[in-house]
N, C-alpha and C. Protein backbone atom coordinates (compact mmCIF):
# COMPACT_ATOMS: atom_id res chain seq x y z
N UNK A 1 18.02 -0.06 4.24
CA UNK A 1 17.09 -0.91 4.96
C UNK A 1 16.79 -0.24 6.29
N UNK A 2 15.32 -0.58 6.53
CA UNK A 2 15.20 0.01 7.76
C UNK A 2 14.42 -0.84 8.70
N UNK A 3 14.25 -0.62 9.77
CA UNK A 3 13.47 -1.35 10.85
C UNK A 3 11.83 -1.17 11.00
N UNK A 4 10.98 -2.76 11.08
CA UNK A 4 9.62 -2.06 10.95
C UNK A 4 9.50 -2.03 12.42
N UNK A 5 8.32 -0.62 13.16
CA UNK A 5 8.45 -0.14 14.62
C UNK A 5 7.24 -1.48 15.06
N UNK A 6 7.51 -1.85 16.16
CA UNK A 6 6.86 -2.47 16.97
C UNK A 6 5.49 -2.94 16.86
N UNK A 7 4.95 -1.21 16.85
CA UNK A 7 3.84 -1.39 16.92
C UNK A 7 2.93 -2.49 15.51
N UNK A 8 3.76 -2.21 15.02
CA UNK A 8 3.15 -3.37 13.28
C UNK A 8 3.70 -5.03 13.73
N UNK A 9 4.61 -5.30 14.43
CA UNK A 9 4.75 -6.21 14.74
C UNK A 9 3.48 -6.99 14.90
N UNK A 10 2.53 -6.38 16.36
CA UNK A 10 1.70 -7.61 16.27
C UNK A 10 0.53 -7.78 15.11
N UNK A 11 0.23 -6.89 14.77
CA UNK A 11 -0.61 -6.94 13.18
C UNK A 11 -0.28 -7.31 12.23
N UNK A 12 1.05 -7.32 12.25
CA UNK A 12 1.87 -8.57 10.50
C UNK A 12 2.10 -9.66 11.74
N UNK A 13 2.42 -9.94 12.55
CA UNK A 13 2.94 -11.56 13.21
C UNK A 13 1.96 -12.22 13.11
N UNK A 14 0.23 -11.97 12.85
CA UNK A 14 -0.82 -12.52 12.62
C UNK A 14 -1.47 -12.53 11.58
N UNK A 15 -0.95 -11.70 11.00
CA UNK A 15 -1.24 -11.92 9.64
C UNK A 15 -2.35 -10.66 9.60
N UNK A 16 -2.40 -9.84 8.33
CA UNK A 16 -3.28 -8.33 8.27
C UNK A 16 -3.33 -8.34 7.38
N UNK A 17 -4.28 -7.30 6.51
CA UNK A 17 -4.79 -7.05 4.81
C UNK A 17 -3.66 -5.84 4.95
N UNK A 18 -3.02 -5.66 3.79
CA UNK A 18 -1.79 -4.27 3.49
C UNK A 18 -2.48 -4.35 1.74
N UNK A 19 -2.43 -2.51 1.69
CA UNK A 19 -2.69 -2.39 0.47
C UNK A 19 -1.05 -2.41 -0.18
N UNK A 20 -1.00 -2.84 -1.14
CA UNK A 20 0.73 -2.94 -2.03
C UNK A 20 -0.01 -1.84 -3.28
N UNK A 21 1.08 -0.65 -3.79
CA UNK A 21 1.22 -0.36 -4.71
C UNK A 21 2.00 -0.31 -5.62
N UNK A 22 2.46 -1.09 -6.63
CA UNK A 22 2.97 -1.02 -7.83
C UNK A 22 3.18 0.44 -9.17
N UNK A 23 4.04 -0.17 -9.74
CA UNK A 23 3.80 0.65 -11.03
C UNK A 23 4.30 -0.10 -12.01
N UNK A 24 3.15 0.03 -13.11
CA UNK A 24 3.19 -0.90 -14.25
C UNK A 24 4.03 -0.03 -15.34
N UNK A 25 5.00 -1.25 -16.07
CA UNK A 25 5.97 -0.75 -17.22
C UNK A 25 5.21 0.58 -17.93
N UNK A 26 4.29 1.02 -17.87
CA UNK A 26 3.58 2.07 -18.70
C UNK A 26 3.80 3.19 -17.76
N UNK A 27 4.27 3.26 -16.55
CA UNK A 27 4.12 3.95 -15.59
C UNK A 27 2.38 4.13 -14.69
N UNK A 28 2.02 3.21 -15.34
CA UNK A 28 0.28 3.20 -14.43
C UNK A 28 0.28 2.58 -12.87
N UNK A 29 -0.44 3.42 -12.18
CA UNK A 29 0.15 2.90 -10.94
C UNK A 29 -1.13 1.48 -10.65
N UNK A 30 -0.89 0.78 -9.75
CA UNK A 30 -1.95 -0.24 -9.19
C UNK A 30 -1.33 -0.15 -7.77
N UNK A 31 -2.86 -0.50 -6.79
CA UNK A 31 -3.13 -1.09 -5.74
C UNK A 31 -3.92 -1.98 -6.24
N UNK A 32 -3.10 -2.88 -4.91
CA UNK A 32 -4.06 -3.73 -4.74
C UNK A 32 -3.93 -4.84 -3.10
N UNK A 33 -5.34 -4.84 -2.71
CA UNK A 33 -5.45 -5.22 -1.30
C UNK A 33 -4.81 -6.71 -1.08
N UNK A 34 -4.07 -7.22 -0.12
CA UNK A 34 -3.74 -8.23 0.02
C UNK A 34 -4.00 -8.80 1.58
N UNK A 35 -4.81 -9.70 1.49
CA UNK A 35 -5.39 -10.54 3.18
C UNK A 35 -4.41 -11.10 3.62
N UNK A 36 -2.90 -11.07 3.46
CA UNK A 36 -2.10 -12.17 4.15
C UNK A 36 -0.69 -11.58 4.18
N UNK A 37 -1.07 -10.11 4.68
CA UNK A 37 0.38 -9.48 5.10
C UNK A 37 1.06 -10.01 6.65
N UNK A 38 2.51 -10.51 6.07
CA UNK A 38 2.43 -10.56 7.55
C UNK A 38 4.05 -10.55 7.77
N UNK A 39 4.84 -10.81 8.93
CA UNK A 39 5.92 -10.14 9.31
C UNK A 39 6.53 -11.00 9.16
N UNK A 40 7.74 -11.00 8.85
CA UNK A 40 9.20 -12.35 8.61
C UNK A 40 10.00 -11.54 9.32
N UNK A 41 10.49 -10.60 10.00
CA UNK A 41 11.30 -10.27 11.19
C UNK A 41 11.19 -8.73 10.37
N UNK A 42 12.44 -8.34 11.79
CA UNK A 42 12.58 -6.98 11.76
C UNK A 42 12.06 -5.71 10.40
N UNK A 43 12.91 -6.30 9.34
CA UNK A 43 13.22 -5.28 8.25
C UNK A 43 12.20 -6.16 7.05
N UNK A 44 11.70 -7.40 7.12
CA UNK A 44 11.09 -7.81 6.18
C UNK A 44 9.65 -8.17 6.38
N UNK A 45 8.70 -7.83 5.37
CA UNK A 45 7.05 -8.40 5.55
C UNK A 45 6.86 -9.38 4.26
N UNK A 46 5.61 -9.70 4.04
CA UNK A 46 5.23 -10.68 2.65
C UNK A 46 4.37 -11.11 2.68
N UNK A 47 3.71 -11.56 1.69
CA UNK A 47 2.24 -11.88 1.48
C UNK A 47 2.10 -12.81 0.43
N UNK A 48 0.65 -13.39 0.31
CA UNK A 48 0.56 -14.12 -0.52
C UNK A 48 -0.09 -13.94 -1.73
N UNK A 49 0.86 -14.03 -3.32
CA UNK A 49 0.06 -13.95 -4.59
C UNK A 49 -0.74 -14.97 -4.69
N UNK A 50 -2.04 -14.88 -4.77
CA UNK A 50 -3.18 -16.08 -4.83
C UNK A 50 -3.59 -15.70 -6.48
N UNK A 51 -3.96 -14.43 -6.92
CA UNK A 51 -4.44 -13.95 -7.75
C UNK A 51 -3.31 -13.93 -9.47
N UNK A 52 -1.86 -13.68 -9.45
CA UNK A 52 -0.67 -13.79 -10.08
C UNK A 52 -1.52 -12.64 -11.17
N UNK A 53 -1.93 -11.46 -10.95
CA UNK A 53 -2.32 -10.42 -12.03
C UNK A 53 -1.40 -9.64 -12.06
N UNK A 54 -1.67 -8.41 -11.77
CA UNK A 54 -0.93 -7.26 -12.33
C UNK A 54 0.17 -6.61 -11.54
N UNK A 55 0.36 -7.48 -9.98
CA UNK A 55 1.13 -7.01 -8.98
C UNK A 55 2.53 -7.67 -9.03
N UNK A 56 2.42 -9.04 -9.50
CA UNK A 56 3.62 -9.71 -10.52
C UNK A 56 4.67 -9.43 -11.51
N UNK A 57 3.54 -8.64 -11.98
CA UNK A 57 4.06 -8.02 -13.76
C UNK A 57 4.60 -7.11 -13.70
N UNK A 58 4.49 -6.39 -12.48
CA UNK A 58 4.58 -5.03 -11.81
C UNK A 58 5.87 -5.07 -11.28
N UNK A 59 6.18 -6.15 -10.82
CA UNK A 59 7.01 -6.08 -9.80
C UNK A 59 8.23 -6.36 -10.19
N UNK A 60 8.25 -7.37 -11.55
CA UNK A 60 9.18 -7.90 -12.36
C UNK A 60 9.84 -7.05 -13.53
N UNK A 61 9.06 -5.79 -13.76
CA UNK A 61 9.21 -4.71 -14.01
C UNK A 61 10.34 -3.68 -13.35
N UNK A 62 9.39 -3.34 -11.71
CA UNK A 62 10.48 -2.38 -11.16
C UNK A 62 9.89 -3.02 -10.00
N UNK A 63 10.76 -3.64 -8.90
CA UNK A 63 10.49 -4.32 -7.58
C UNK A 63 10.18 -3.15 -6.46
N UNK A 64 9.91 -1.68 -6.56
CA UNK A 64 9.30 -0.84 -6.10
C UNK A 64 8.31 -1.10 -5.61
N UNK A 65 7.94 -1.20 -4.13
CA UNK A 65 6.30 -1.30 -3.86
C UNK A 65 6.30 -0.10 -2.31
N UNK A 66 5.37 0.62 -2.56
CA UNK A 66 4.71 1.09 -1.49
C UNK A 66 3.38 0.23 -0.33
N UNK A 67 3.16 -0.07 0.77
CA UNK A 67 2.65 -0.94 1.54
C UNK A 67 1.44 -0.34 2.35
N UNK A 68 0.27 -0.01 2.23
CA UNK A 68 -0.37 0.21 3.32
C UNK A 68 -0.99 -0.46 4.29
N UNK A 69 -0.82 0.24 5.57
CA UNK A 69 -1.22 -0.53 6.48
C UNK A 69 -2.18 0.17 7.61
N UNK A 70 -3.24 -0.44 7.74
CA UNK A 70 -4.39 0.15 8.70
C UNK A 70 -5.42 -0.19 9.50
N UNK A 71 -5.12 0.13 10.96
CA UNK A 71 -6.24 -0.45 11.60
C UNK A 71 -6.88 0.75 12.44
N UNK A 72 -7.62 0.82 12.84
CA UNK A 72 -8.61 1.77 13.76
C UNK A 72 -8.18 1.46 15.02
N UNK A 73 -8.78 0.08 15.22
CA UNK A 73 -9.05 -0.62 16.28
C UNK A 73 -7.23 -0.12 16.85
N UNK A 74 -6.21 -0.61 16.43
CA UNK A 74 -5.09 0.05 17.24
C UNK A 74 -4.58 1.23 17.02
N UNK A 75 -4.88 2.30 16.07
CA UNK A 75 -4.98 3.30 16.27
C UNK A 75 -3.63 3.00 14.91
N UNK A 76 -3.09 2.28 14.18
CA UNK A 76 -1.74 2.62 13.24
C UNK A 76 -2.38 2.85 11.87
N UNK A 77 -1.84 3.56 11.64
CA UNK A 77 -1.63 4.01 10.31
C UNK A 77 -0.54 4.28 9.39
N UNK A 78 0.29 3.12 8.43
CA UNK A 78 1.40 3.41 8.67
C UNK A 78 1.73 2.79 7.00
N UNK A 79 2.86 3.38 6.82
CA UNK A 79 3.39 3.10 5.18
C UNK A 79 4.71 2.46 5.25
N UNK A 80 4.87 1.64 4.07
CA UNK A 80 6.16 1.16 4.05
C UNK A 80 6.74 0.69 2.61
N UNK A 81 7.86 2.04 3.11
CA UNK A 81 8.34 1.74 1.44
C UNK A 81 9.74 0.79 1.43
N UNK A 82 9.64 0.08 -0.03
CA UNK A 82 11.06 -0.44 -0.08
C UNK A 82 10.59 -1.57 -1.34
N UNK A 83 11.33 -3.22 -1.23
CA UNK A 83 11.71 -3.12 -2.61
C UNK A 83 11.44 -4.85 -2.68
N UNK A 84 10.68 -5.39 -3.56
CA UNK A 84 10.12 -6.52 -3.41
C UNK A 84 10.87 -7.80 -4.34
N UNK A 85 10.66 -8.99 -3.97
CA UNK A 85 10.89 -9.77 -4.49
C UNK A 85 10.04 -10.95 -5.03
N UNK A 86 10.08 -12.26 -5.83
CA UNK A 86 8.77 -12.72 -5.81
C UNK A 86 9.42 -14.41 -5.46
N UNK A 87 8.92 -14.89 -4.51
CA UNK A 87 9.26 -15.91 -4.33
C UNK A 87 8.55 -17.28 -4.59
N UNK A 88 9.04 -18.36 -5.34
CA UNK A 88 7.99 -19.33 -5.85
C UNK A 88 8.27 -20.77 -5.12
N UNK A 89 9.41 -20.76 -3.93
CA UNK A 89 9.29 -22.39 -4.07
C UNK A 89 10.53 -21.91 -2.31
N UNK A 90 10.53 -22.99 -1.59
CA UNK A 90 10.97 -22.37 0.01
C UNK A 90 10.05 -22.71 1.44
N UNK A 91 10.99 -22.54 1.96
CA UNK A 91 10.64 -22.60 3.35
C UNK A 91 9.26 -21.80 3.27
N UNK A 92 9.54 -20.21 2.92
CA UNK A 92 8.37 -19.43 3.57
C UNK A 92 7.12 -19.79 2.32
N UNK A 93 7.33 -20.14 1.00
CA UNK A 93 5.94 -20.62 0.42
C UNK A 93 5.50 -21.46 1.01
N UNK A 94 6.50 -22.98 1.28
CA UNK A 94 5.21 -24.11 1.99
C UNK A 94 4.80 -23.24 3.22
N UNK A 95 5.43 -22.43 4.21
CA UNK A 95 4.70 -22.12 5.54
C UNK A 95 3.25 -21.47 5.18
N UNK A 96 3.33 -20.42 3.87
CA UNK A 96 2.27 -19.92 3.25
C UNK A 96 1.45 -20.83 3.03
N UNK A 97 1.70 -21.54 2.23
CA UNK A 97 0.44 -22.70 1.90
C UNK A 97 -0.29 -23.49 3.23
N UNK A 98 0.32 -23.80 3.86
CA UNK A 98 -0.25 -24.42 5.19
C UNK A 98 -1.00 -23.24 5.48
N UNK A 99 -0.63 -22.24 6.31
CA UNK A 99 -1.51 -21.18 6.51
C UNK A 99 -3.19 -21.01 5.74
N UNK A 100 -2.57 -21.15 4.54
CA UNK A 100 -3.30 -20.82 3.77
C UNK A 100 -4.94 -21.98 3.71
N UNK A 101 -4.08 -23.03 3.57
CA UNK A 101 -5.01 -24.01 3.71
C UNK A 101 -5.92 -24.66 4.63
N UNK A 102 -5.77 -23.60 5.90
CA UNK A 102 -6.50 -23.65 6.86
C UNK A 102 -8.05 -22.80 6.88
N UNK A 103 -7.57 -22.33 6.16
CA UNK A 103 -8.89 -20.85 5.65
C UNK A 103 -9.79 -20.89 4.24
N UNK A 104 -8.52 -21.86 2.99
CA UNK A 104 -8.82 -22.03 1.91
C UNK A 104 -9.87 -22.54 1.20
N UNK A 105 -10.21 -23.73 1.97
CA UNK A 105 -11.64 -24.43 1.63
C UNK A 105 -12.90 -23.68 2.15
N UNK A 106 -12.94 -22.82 2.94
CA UNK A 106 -13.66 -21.95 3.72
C UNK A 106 -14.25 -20.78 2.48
N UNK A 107 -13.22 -20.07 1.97
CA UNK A 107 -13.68 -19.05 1.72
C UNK A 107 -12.87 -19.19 0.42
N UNK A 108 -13.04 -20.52 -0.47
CA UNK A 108 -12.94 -20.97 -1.90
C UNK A 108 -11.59 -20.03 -2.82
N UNK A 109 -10.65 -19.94 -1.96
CA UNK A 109 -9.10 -19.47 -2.38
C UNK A 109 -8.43 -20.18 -3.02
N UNK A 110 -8.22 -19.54 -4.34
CA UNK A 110 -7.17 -20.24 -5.62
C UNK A 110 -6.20 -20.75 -4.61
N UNK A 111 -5.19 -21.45 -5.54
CA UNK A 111 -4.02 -21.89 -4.75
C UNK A 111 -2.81 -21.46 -5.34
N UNK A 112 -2.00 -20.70 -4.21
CA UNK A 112 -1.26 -20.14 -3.84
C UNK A 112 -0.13 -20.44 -5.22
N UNK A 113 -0.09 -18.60 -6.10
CA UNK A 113 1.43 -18.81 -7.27
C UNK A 113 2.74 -18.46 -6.98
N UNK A 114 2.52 -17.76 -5.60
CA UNK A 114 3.95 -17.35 -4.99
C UNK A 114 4.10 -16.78 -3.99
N UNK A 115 5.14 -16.08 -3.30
CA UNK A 115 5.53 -15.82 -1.84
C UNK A 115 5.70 -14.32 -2.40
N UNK A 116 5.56 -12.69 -2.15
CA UNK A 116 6.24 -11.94 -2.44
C UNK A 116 6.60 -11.38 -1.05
N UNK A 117 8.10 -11.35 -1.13
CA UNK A 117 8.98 -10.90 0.06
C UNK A 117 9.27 -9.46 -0.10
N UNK A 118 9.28 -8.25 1.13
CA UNK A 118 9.40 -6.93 0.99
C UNK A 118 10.09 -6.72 1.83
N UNK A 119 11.52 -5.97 1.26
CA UNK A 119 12.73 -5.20 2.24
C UNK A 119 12.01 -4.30 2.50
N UNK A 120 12.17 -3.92 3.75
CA UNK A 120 11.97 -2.07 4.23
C UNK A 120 12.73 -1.20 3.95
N UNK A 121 12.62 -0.15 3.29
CA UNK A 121 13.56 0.95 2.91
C UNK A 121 13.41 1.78 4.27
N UNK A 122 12.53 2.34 4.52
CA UNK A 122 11.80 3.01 4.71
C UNK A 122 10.00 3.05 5.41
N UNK A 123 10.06 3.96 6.88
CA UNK A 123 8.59 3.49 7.11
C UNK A 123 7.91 5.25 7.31
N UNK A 124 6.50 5.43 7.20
CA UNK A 124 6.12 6.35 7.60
C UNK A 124 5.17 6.48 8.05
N UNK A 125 4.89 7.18 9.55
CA UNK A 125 4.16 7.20 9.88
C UNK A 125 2.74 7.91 9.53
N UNK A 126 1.34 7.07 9.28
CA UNK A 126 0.63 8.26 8.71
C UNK A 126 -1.07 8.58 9.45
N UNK A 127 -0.91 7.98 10.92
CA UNK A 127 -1.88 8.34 11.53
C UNK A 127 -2.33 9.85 11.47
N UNK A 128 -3.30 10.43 11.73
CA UNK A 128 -3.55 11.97 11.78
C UNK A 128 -3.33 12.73 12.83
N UNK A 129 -3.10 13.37 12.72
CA UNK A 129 -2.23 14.54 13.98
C UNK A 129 -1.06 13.92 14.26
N UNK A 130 -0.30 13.40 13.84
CA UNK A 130 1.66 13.01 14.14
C UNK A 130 2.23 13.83 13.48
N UNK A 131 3.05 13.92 14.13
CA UNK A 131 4.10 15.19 14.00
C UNK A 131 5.31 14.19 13.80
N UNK A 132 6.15 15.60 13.44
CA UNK A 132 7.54 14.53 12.51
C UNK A 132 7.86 13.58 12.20
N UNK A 133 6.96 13.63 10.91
CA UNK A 133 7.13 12.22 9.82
C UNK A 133 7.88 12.28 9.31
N UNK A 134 8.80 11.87 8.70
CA UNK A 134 10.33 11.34 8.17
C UNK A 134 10.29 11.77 7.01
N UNK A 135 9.34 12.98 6.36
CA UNK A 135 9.68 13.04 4.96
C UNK A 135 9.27 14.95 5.06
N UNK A 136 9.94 15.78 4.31
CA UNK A 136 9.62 17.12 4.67
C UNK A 136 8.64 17.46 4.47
N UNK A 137 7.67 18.85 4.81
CA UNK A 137 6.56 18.80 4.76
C UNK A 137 6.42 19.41 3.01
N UNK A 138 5.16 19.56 2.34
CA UNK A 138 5.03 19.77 0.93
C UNK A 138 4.64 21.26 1.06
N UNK A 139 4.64 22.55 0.10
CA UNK A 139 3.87 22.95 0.14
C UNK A 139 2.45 23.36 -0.14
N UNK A 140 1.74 23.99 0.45
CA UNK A 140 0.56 24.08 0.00
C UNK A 140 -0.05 23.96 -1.31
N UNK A 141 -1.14 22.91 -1.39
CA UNK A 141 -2.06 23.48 -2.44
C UNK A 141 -2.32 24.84 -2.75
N UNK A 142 -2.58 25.20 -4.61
CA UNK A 142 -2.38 26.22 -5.14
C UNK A 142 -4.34 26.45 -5.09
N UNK A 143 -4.95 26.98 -5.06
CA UNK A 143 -6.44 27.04 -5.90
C UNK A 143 -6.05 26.85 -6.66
N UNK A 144 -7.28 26.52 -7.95
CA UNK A 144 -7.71 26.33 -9.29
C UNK A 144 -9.11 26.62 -9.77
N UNK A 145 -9.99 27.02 -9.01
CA UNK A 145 -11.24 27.48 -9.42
C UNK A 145 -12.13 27.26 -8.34
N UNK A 146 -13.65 27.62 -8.47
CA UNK A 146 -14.79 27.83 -8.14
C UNK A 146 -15.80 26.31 -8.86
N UNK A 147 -16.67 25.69 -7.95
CA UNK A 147 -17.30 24.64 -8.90
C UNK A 147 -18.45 24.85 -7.78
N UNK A 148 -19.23 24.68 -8.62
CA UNK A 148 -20.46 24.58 -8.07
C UNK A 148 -21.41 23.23 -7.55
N UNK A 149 -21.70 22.92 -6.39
CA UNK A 149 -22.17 21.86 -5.75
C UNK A 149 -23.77 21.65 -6.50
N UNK A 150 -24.03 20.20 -6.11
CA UNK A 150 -25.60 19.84 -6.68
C UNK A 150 -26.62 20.54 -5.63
N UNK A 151 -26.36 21.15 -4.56
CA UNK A 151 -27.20 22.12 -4.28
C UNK A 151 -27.31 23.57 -4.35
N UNK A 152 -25.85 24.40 -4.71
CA UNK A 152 -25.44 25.11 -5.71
C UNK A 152 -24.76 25.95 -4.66
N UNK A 153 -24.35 25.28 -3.58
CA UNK A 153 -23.51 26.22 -2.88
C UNK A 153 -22.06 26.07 -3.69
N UNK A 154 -20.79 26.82 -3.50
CA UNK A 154 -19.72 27.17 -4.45
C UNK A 154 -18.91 26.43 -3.46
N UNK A 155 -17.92 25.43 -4.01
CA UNK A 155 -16.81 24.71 -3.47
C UNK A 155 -15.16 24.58 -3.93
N UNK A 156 -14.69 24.73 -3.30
CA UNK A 156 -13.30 25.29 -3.44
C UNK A 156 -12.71 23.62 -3.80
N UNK A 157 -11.68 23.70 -4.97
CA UNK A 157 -10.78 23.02 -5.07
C UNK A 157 -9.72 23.24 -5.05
N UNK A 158 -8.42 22.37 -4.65
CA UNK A 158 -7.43 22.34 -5.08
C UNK A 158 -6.29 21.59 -5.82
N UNK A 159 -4.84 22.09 -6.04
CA UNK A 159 -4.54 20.93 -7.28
C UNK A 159 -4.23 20.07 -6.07
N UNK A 160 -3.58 19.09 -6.79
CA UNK A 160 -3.07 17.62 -6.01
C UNK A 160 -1.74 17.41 -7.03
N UNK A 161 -1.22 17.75 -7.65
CA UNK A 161 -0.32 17.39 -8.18
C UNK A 161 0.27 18.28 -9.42
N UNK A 162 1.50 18.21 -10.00
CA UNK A 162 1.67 19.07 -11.46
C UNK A 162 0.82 18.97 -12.47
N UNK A 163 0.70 19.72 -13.01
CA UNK A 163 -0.01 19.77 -14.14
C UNK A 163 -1.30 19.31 -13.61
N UNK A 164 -1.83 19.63 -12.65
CA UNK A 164 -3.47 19.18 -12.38
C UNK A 164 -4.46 19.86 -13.32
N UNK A 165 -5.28 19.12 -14.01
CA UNK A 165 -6.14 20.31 -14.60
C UNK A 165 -7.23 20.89 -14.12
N UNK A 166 -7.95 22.15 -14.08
CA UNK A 166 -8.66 22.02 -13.30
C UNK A 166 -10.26 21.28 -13.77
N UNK A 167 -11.23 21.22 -12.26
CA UNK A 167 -12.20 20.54 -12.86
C UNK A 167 -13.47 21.50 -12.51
N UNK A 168 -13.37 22.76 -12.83
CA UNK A 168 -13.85 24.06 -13.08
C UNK A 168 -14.78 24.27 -13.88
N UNK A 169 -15.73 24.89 -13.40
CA UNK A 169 -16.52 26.07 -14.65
C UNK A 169 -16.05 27.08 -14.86
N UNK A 170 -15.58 28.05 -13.69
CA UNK A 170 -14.99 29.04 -13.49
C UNK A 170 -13.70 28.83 -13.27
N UNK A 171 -12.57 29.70 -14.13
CA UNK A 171 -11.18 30.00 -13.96
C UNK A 171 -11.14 30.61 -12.99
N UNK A 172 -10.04 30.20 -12.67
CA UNK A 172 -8.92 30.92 -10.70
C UNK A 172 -9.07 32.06 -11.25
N UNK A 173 -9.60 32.63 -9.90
CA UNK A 173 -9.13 33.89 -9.93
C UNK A 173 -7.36 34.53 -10.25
């Protein structure tokens, strides 16, 4: 378990959209955006399942979730990994539902199938230009070919992952 930094404090204590990613028993991954991230202290965040689809099924599966979180306006950019739970009945669902029901008739929101609660494992920072992020650096992309643009200038790709295939006319040099 780890500590979430400050700066997310005041953007979950009010509540923020965090993208959650899952992975489904098939190993298929899902995001999906959630309007009602918000902070339960130090090491824990949570949000509200309004929708009960594939982030449920997901979770009951392998309680693994990755968290994104992003604003401009304060400059964070920031990830959070660790390990979820799904909560249906409690203190923090009714607080959810009240919340909820202040906004609900407004902007025609199902009603609320559960609480999902998230330990912090782990946070990372992922604004641009930060230096020592908590995870080692990767190395470089390999090339994979030559592709040609719709105005026919030549554009370089690279892989993104194992076994990338390429998406080439022309083989790597």
């Amino acid at each position: 378990m780890t500590t979430i930094p400050p700066r997310l404090h005041d953007l979950l204590a009010r509540g923020h959209s965090i993208w959650v990613a899952t992975v489904a028993p098939d190993g298929a991954p899902n995001v999906s955006i959630k309007g009602s991230g918000s902070l339960l202290d130090d090491q824990h965040l949570y949000f509200a399942d309004l929708y009960h689809r594939e982030t449920p099924e997901n979770l009951e599966h392998d309680p693994r979730v990755a968290v994104g979180i992003h604003d401009y306006k304060a400059k964070v950019a920031m990830q959070i990994k660790g390990h979820a739970v799904i909560i249906q009945y409690g203190d923090l669902v009714d607080d959810m539902k009240q919340r909820l029901a202040a906004v609900g008739e407004k902007r025609r929101l199902p009603p609320l199938k559960s609480v999902v609660g998230i330990t912090a494992d782990s946070v990372y920072d992922l604004w641009p230009g930060v230096k020592n992020r908590p995870y080692p650096p990767r190395e470089p992309p390999r090339p994979i070919g030559n592709v040609t643009t719709p105005d026919g200038s030549p554009r370089r790709f690279r892989t993104v992952g194992a076994g990338a295939a390429p998406l080439t006319k022309e083989a790597a040099p």
